[in-house]
N, C-alpha and C. Protein backbone atom coordinates (compact mmCIF):
# COMPACT_ATOMS: atom_id res chain seq x y z
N UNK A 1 67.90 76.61 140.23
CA UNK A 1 67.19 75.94 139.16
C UNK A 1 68.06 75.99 137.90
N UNK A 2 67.98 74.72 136.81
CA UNK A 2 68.65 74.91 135.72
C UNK A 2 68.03 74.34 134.49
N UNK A 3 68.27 74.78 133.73
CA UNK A 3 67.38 74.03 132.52
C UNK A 3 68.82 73.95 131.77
N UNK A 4 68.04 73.14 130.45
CA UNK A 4 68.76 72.53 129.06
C UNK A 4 67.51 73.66 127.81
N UNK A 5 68.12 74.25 127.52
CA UNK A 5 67.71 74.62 126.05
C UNK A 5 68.26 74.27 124.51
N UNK A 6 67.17 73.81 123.86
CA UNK A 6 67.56 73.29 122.56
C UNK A 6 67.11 73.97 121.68
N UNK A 7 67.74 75.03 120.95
CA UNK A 7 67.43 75.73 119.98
C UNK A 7 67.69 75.05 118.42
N UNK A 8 67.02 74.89 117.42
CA UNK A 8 67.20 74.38 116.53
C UNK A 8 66.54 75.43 115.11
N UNK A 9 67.06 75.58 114.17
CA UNK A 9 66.24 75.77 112.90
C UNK A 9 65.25 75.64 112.91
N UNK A 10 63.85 75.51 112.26
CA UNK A 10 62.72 74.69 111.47
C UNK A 10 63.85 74.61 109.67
N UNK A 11 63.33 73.37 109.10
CA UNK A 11 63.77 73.47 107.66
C UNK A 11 62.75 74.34 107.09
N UNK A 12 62.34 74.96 107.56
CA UNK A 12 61.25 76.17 106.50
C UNK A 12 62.24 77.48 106.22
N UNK A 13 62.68 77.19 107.76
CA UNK A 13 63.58 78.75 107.73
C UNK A 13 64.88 78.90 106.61
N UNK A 14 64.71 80.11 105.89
CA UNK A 14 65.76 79.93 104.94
C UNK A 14 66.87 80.79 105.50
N UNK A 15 68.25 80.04 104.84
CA UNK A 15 69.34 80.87 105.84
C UNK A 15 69.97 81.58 104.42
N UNK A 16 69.95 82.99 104.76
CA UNK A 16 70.60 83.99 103.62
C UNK A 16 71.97 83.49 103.29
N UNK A 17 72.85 83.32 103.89
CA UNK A 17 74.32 83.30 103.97
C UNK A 17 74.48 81.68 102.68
N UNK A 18 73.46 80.63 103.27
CA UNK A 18 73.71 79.58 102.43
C UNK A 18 72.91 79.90 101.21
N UNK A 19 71.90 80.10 101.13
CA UNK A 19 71.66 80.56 99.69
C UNK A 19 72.07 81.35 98.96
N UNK A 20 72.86 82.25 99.54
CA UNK A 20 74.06 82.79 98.65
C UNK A 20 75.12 82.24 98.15
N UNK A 21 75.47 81.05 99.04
CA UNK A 21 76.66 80.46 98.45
C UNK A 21 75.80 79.32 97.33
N UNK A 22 74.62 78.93 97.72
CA UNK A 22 74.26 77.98 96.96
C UNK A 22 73.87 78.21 95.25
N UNK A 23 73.56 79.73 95.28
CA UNK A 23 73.81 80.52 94.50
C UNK A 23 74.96 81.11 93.47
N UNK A 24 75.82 81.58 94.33
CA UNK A 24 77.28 81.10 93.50
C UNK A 24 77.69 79.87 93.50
N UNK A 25 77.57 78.96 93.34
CA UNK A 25 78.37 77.78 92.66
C UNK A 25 77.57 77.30 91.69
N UNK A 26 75.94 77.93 91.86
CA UNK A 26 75.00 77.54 90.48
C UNK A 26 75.83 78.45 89.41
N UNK A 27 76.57 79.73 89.88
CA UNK A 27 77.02 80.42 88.60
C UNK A 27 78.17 80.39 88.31
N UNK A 28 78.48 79.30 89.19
CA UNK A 28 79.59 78.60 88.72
C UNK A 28 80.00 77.38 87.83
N UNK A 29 78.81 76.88 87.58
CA UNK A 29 78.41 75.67 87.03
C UNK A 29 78.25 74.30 87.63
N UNK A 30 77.88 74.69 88.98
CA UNK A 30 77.52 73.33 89.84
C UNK A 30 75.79 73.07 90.03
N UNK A 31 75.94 72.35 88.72
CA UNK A 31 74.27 72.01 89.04
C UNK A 31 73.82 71.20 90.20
N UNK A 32 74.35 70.73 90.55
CA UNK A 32 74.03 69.49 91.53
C UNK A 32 74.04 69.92 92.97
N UNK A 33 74.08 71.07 93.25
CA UNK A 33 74.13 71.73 94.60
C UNK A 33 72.73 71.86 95.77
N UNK A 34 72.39 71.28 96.18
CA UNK A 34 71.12 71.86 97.27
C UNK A 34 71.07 71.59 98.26
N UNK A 35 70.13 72.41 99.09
CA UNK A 35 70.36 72.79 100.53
C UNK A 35 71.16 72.77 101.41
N UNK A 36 72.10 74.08 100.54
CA UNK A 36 73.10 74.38 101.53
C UNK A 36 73.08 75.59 102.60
């Protein structure tokens, strides 16, 4: 027997690693940055 699995995100889920970066470049002076 074999299957296909599709694992995906939900967009609810927040990912630490990108909101950190999305974070530094706000204190960097990049206003225009989201959902990264």
């Amino acid at each position: 027997m074999k299957a296909i699995v599709h694992i995906r995100l939900k967009s609810e889920v927040l990912d630490p690693q990108g909101q950190a970066i999305e974070s530094a470049l706000r204190n960097l002076g990049e206003e225009k940055i989201s959902n990264v």
